[in-house]
Protein backbone atom coordinates (compact mmCIF):
# COMPACT_ATOMS: atom_id res chain seq x y z
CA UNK A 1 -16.23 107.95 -115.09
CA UNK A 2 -17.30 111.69 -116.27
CA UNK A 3 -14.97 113.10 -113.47
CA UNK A 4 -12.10 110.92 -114.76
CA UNK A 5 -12.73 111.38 -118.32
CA UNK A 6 -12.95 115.28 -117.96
CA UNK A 7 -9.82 115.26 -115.37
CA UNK A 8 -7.73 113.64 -118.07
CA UNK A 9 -9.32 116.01 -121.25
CA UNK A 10 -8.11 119.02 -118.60
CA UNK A 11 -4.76 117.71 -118.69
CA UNK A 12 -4.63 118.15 -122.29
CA UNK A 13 -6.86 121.04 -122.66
CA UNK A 14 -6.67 122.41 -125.97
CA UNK A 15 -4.41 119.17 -127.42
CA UNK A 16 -6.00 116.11 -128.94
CA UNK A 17 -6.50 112.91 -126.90
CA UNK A 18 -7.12 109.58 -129.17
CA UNK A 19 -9.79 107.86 -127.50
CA UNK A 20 -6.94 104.80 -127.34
CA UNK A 21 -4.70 106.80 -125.35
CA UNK A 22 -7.53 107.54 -123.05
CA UNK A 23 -8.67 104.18 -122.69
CA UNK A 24 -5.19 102.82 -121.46
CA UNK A 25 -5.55 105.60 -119.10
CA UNK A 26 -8.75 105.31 -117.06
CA UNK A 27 -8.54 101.39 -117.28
CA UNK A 28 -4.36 100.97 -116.19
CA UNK A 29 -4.08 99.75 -119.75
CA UNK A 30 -6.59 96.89 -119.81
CA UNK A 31 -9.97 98.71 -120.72
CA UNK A 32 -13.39 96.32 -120.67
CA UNK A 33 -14.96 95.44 -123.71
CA UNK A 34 -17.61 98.57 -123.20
CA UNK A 35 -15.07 101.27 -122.49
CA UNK A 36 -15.70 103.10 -125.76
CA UNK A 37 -19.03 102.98 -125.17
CA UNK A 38 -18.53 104.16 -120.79
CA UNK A 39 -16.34 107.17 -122.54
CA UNK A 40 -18.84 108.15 -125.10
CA UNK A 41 -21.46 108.21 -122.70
CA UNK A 42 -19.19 110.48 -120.32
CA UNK A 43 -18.29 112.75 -123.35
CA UNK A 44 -21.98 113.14 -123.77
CA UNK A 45 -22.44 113.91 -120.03
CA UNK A 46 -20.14 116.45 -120.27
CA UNK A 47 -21.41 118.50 -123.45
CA UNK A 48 -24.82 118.70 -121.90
CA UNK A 49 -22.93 119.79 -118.43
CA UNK A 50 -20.85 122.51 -120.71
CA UNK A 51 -24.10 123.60 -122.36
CA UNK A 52 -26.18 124.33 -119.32
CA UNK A 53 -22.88 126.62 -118.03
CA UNK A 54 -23.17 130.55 -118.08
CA UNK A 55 -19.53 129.93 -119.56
CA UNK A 56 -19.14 129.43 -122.76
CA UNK A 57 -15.67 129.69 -123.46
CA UNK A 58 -15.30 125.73 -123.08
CA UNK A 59 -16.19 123.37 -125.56
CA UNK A 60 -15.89 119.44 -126.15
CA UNK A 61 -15.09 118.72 -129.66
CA UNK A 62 -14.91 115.16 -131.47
CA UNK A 63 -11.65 115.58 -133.32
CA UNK A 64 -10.35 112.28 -134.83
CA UNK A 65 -8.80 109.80 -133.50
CA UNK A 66 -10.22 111.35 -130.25
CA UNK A 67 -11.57 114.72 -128.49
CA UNK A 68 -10.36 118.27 -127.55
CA UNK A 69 -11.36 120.08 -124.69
CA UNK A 70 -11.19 123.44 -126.13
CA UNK A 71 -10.63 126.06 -123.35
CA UNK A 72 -8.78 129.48 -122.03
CA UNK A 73 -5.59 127.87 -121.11
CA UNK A 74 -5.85 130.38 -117.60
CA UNK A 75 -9.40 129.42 -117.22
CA UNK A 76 -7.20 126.04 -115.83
CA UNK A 77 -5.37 125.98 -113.12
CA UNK A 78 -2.39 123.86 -114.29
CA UNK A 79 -1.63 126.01 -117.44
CA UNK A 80 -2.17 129.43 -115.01
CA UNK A 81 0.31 127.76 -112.72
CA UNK A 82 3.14 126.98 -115.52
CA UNK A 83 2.43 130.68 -116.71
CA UNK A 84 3.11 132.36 -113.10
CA UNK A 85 5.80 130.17 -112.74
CA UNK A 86 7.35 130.91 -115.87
CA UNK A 87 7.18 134.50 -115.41
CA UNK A 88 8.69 134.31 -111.75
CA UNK A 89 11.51 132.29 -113.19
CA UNK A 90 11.75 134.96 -115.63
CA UNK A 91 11.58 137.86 -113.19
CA UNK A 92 14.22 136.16 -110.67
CA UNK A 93 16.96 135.55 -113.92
CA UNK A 94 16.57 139.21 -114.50
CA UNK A 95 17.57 139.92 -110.74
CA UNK A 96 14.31 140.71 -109.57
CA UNK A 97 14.11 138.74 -106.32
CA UNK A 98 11.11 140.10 -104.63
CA UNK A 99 8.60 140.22 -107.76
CA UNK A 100 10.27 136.51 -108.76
CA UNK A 101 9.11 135.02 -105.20
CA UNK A 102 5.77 137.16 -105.40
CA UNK A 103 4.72 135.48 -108.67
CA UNK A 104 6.10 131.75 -107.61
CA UNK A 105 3.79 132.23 -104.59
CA UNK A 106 0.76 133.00 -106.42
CA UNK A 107 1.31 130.40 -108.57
CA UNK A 108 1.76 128.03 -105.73
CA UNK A 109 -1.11 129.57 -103.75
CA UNK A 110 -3.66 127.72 -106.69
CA UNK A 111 -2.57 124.58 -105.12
CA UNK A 112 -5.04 123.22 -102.85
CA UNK A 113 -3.92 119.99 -102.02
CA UNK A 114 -2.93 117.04 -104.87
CA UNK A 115 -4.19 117.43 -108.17
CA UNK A 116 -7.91 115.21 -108.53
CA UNK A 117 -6.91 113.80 -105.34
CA UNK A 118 -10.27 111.87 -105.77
CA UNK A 119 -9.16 110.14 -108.34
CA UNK A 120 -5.79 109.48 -107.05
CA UNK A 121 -7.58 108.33 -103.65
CA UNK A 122 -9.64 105.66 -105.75
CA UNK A 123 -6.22 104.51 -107.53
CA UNK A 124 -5.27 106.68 -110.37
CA UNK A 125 -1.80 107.29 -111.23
CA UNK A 126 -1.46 108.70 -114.27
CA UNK A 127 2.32 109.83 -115.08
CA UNK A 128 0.74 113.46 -115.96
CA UNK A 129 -0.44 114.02 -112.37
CA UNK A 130 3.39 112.70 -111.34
CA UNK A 131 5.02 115.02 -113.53
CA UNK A 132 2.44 118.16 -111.98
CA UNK A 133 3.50 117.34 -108.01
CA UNK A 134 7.17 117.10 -109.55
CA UNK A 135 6.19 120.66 -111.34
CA UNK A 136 5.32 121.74 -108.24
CA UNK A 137 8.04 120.94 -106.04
CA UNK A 138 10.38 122.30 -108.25
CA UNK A 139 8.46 125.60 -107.95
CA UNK A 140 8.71 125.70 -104.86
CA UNK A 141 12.23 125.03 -104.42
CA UNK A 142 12.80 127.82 -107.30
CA UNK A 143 11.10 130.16 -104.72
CA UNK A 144 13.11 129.02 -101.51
CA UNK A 145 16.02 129.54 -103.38
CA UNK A 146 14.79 132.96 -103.83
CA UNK A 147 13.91 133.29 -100.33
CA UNK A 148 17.11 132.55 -99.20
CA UNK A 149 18.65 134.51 -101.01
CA UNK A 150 16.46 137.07 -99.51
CA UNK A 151 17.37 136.60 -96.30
CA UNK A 152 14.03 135.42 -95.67
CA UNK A 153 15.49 132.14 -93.45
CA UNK A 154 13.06 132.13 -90.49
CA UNK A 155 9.93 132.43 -92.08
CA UNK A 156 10.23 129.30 -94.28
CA UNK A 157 12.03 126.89 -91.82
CA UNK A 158 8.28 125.44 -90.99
CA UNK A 159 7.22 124.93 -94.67
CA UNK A 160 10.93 123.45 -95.38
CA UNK A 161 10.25 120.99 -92.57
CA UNK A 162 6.93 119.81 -93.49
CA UNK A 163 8.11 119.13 -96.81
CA UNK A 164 11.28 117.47 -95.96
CA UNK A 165 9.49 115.24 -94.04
CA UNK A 166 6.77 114.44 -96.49
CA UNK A 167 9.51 114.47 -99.67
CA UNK A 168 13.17 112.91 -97.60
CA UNK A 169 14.78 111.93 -100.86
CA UNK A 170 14.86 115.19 -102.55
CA UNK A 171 18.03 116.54 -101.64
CA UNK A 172 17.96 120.44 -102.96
CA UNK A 173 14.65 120.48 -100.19
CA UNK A 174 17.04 119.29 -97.83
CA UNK A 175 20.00 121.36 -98.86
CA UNK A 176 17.76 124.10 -98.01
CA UNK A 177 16.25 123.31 -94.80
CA UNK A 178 19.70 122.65 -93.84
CA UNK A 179 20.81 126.33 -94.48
CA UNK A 180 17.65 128.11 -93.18
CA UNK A 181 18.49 126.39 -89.73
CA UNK A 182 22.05 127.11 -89.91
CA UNK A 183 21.02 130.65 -90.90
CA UNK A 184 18.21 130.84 -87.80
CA UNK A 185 21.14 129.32 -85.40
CA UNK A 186 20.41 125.91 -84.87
CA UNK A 187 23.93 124.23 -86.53
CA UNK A 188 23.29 120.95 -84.41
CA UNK A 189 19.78 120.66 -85.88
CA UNK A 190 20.55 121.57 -89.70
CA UNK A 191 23.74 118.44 -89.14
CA UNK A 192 20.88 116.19 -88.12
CA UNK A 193 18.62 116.60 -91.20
CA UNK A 194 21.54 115.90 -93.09
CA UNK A 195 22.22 112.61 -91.00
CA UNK A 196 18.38 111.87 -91.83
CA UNK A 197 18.44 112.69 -95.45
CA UNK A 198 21.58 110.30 -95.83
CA UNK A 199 19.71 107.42 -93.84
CA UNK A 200 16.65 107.44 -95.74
CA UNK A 201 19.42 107.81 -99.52
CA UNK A 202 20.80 104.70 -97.76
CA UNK A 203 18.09 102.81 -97.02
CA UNK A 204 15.43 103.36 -100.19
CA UNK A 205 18.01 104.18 -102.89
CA UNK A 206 21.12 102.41 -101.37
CA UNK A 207 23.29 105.48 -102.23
CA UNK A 208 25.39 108.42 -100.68
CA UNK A 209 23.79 111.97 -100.61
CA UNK A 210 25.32 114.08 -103.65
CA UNK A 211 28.62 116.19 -103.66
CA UNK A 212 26.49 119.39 -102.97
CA UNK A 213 24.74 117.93 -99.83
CA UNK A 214 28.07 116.58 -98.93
CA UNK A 215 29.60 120.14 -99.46
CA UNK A 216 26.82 121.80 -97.19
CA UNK A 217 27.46 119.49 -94.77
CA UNK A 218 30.91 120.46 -94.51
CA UNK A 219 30.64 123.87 -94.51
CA UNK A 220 28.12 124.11 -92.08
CA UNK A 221 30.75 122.07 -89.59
CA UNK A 222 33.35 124.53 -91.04
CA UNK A 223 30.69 127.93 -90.30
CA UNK A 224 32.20 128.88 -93.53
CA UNK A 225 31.50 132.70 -93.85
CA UNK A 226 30.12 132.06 -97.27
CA UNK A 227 26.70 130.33 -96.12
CA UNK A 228 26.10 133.36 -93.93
CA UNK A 229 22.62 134.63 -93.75
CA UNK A 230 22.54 137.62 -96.30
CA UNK A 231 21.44 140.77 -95.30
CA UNK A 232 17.25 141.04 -94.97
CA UNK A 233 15.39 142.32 -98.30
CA UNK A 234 12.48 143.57 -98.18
């Protein structure tokens, strides 16, 4: 209970969480009759757990109708990440591929596996830890992009498949496996992703990929000169 209850406070550092939104949190919507009660006792837990740190710079606070975590936003990981990722964002727009991709990588080098993957092991499934792996993704597909662009093909062709294979129904992933092969060579293999990506649309969504998929698909068949491999940057 003190893990969960301090795992959802992080998610809203610095924000106030009514105790009633917590409660339909940790209990899937149908809390016990002693869940105030389990919560205030984990609250406690964690003040005396703050209070024996060296660091001071966090602090639980009973703020009506609930609590805030007060904290330095990049003394968590979550708002660090948004912050990196922000700036890379920032940096790429500006037409600054290589310190763009540095900063997306650092932010997606805090990753270390799913976000309290204990929790989501024993059942959790809060839409906030949804919308983080969703964060993430997109990150990283922000920083292919880049890499791409970058000429940068053959050294993310194994992450790309990995995560096509773990994520089949997100298409931009696939787009981009698709051209990293084509890039590296293998036409016949990047035309077989595609034929996988459009089973598995097929079969869990019961739709056709999208125009752009579609498009790549085309070209690729085409070896239209504009999905050539750009030159290398270092």
């Amino acid at each position: 209970m003190q893990r969960a209850v301090l795992g959802y406070l992080l998610l809203h550092a610095n924000h106030v969480v009514p105790t009633s939104r917590m409660l339909r949190a940790l209990w899937d919507g149908q809390p016990p009759l002693t869940a105030r009660k389990m919560v205030q006792n984990a609250v406690s837990a964690i003040r005396r757990m703050l209070a024996a740190s060296s660091d001071d710079s966090a602090t639980l606070l009973t703020h009506p109708p609930g609590y805030r975590l007060q904290v330095d936003p990049d003394s968590v990981d979550i708002h660090y990440f948004r912050r990196l990722v922000d700036q890379g964002r920032t940096a790429l727009a500006a037409g600054s591929l290589g310190r763009g991709t540095s900063l997306l990588r650092e932010a997606l080098a805090l990753w270390q596996g799913r976000a309290l993957a204990d929790l989501v092991e024993r059942g959790t499934t809060w839409s906030e830890l949804v919308a983080m792996e969703n964060e993430r993704l997109l990150a990283l597909e922000d920083c292919f992009d880049a890499e791409l662009e970058c000429g940068r093909h053959r050294e993310i062709t194994p992450e790309l498949e990995v995560l096509t294979e773990s994520e089949p129904l997100r298409e931009r992933l696939c787009m981009q496996f698709m051209l990293a092969l084509y890039r590296s060579g293998r036409q016949a293999d990047a035309l077989t992703i595609y034929r996988r990506t459009r089973a598995a649309l097929v079969d869990d969504l019961g739709i056709e990929p999208g125009r752009e998929l579609q498009r790549l698909q085309h070209m690729i068949l085409e070896h239209d000169a504009s999905i050539q491999a750009p030159m290398l940057v270092a």
